[in-house]
C-alpha atoms as a PDB file:
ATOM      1  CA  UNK A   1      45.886 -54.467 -92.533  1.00  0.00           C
ATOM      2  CA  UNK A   2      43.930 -50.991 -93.961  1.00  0.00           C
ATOM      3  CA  UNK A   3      46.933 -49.177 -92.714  1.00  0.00           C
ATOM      4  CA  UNK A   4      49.296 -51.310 -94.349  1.00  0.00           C
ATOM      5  CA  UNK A   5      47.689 -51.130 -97.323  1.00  0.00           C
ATOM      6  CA  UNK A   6      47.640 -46.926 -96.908  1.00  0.00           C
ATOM      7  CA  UNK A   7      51.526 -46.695 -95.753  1.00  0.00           C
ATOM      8  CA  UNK A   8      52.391 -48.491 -98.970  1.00  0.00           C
ATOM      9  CA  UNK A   9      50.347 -47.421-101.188  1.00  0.00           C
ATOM     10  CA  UNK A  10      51.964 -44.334-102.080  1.00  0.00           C
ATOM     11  CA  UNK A  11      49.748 -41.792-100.979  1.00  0.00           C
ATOM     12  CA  UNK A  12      51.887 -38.653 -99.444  1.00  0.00           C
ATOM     13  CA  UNK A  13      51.339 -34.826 -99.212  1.00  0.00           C
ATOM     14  CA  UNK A  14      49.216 -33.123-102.100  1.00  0.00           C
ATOM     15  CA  UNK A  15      50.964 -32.100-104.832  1.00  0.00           C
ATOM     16  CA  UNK A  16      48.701 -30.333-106.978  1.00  0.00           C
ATOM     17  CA  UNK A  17      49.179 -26.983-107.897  1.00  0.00           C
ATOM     18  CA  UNK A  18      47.529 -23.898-105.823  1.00  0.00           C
ATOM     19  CA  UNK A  19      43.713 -22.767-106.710  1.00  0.00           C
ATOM     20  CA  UNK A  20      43.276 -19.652-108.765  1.00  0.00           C
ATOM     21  CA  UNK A  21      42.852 -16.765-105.696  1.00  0.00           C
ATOM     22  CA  UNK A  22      39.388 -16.586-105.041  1.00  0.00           C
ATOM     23  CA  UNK A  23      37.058 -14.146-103.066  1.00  0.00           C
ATOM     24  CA  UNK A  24      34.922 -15.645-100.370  1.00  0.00           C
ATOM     25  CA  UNK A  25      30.859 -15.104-100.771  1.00  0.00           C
ATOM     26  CA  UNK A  26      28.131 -15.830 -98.940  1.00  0.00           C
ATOM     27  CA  UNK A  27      27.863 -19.358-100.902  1.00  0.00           C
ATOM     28  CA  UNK A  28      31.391 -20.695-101.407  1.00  0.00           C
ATOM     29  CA  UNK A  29      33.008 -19.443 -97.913  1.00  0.00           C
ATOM     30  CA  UNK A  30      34.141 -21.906 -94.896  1.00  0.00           C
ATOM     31  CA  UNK A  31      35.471 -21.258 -91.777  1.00  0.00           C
ATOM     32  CA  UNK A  32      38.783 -22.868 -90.679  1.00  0.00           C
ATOM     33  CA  UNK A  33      39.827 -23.266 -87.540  1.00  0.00           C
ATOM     34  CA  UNK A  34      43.432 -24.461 -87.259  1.00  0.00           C
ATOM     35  CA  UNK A  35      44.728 -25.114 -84.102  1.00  0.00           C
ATOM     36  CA  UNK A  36      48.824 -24.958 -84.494  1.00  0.00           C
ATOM     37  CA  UNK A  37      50.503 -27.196 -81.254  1.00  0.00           C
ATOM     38  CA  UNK A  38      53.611 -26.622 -80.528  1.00  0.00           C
ATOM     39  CA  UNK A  39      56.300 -28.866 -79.543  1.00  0.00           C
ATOM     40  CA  UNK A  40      56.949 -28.425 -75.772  1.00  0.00           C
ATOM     41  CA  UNK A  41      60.070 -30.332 -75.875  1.00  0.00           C
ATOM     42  CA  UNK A  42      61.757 -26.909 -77.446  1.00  0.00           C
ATOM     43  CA  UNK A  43      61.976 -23.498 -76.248  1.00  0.00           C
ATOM     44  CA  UNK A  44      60.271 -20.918 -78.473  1.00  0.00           C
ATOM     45  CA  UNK A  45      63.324 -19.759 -79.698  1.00  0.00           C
ATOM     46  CA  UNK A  46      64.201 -23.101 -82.058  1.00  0.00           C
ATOM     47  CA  UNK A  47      60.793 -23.231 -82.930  1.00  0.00           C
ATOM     48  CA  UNK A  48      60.293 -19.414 -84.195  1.00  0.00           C
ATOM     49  CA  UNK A  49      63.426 -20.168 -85.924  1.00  0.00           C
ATOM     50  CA  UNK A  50      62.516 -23.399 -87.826  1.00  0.00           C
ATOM     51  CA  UNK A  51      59.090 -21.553 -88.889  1.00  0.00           C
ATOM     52  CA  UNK A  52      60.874 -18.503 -90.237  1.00  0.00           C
ATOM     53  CA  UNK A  53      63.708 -21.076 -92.103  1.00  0.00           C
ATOM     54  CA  UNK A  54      60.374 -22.662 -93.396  1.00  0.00           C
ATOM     55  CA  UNK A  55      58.927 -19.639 -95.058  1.00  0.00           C
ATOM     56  CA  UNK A  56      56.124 -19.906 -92.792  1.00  0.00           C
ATOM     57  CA  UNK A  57      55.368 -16.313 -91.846  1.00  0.00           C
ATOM     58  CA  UNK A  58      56.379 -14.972 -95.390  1.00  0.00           C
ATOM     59  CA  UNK A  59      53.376 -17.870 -97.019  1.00  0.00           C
ATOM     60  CA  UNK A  60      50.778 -17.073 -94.493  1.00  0.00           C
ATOM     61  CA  UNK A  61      48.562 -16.147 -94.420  1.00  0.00           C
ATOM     62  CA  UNK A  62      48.114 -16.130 -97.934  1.00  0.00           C
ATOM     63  CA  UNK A  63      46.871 -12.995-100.221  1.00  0.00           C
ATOM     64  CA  UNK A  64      43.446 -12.804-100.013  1.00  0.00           C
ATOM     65  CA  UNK A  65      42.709 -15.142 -97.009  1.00  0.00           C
ATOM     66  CA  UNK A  66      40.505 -13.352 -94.122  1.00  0.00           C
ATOM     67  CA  UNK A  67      41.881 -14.092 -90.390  1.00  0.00           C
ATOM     68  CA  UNK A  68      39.089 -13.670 -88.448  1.00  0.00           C
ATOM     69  CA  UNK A  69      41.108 -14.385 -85.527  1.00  0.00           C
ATOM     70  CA  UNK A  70      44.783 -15.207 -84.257  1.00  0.00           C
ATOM     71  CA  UNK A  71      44.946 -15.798 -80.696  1.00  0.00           C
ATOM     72  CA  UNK A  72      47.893 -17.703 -78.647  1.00  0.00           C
ATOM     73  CA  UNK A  73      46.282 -20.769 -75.687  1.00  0.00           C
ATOM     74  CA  UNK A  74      49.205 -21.050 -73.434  1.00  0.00           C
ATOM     75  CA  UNK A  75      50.048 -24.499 -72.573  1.00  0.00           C
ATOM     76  CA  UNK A  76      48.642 -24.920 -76.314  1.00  0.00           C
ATOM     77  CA  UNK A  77      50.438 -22.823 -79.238  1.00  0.00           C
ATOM     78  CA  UNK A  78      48.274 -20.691 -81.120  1.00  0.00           C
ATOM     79  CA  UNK A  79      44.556 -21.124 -83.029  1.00  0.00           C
ATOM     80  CA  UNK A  80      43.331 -19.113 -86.329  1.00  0.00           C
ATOM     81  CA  UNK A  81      39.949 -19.337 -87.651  1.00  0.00           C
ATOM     82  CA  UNK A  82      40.220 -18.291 -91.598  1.00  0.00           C
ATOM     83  CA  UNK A  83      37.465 -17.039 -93.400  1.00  0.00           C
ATOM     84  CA  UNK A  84      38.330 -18.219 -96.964  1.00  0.00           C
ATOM     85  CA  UNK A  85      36.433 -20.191-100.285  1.00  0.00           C
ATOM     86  CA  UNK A  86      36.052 -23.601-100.237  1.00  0.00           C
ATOM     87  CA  UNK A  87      37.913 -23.818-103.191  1.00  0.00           C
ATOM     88  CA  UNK A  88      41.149 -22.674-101.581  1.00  0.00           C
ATOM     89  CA  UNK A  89      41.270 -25.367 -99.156  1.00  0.00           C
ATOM     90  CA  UNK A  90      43.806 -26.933-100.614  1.00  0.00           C
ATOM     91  CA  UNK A  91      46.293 -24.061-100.819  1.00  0.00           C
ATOM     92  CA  UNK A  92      45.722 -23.416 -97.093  1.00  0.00           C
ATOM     93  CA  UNK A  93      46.754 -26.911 -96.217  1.00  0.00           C
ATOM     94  CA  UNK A  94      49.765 -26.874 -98.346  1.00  0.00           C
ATOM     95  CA  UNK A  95      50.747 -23.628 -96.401  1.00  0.00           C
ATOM     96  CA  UNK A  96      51.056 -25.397 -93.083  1.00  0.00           C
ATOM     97  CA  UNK A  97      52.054 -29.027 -95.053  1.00  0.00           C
ATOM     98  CA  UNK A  98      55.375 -27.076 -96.153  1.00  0.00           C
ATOM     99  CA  UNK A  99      56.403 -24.363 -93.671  1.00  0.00           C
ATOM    100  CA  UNK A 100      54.563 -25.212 -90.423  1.00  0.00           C
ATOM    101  CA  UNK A 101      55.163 -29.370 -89.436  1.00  0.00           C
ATOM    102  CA  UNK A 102      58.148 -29.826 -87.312  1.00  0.00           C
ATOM    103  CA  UNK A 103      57.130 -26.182 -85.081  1.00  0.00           C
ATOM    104  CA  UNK A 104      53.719 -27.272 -84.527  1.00  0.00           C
ATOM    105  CA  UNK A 105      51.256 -30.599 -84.852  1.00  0.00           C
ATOM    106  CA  UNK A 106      48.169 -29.488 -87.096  1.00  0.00           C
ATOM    107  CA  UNK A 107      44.409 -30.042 -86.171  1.00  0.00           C
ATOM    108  CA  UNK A 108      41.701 -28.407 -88.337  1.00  0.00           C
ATOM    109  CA  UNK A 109      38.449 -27.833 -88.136  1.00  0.00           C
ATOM    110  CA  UNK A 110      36.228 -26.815 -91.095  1.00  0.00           C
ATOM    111  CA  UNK A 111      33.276 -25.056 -89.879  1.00  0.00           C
ATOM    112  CA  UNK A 112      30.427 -22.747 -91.406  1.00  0.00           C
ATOM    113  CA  UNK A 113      29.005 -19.403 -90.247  1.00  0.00           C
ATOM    114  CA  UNK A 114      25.424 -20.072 -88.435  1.00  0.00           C
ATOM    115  CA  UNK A 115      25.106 -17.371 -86.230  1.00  0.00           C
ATOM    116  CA  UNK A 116      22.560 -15.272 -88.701  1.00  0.00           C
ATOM    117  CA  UNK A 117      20.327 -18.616 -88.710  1.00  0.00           C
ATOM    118  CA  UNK A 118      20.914 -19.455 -85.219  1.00  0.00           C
ATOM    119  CA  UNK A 119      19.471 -16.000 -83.939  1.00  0.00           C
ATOM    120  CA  UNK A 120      16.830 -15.969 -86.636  1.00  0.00           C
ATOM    121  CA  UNK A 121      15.383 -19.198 -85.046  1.00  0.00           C
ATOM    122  CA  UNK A 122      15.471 -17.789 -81.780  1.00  0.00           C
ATOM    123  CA  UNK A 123      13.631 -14.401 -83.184  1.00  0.00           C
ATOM    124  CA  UNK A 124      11.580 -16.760 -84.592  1.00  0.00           C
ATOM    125  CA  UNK A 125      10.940 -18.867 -81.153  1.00  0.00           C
ATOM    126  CA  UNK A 126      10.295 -15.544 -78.888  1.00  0.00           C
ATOM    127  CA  UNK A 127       7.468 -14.582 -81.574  1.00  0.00           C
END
């Protein structure tokens, strides 16, 4: 019944319009790891092409966006962890909303950086 309610109830992709560019800092950045799936059921070639009629290399990653990493998982597609501002989440989602569904299924996975507190507990712990 929920998902009834959800299909019809005219929610759809976010519209809004982009965040002003913003600088990550120490208290406003996230870590985004998106892993991009692609559709097995094509060869590469139909799916590099659909990305590049979608815009997608040409709107990501966007200006200003850190990619901390880009690797391909065979047998997967690809994963990219972004170092960006919480307040450009939005934006980054639209990227792949618009020129990246129909190449790949999305996952993502907002994370924060812990490895400075992480190895200050175990300084800490060997004290």
């Amino acid at each position: 019944m929920a998902c009834a309610t959800l299909t019809n109830s005219g929610v759809g992709a976010q519209t809004a319009p982009d965040a002003p560019a913003a600088a990550p800092t120490a208290d406003n950045a996230v870590l985004l790891t998106v892993l991009l799936k692609h559709d097995q059921s094509r060869p590469l070639s139909e799916l590099n092409a659909q990305l590049e009629r979608q815009g997608f290399y040409k709107a990501f990653p966007p200006a200003g966006i850190e990619v901390v990493s880009w690797n391909v998982v065979m047998g997967i597609g690809q994963v990219v962890t972004l170092r960006l501002p919480a307040s450009r989440l939005r934006e980054v989602n639209r990227i792949f909303e618009t020129t990246a569904w129909g190449a790949y299924r999305t996952e993502f996975y907002p994370t924060y950086d812990y490895k400075a507190i992480g190895l200050g507990n175990h300084d800490k712990a060997l004290q």
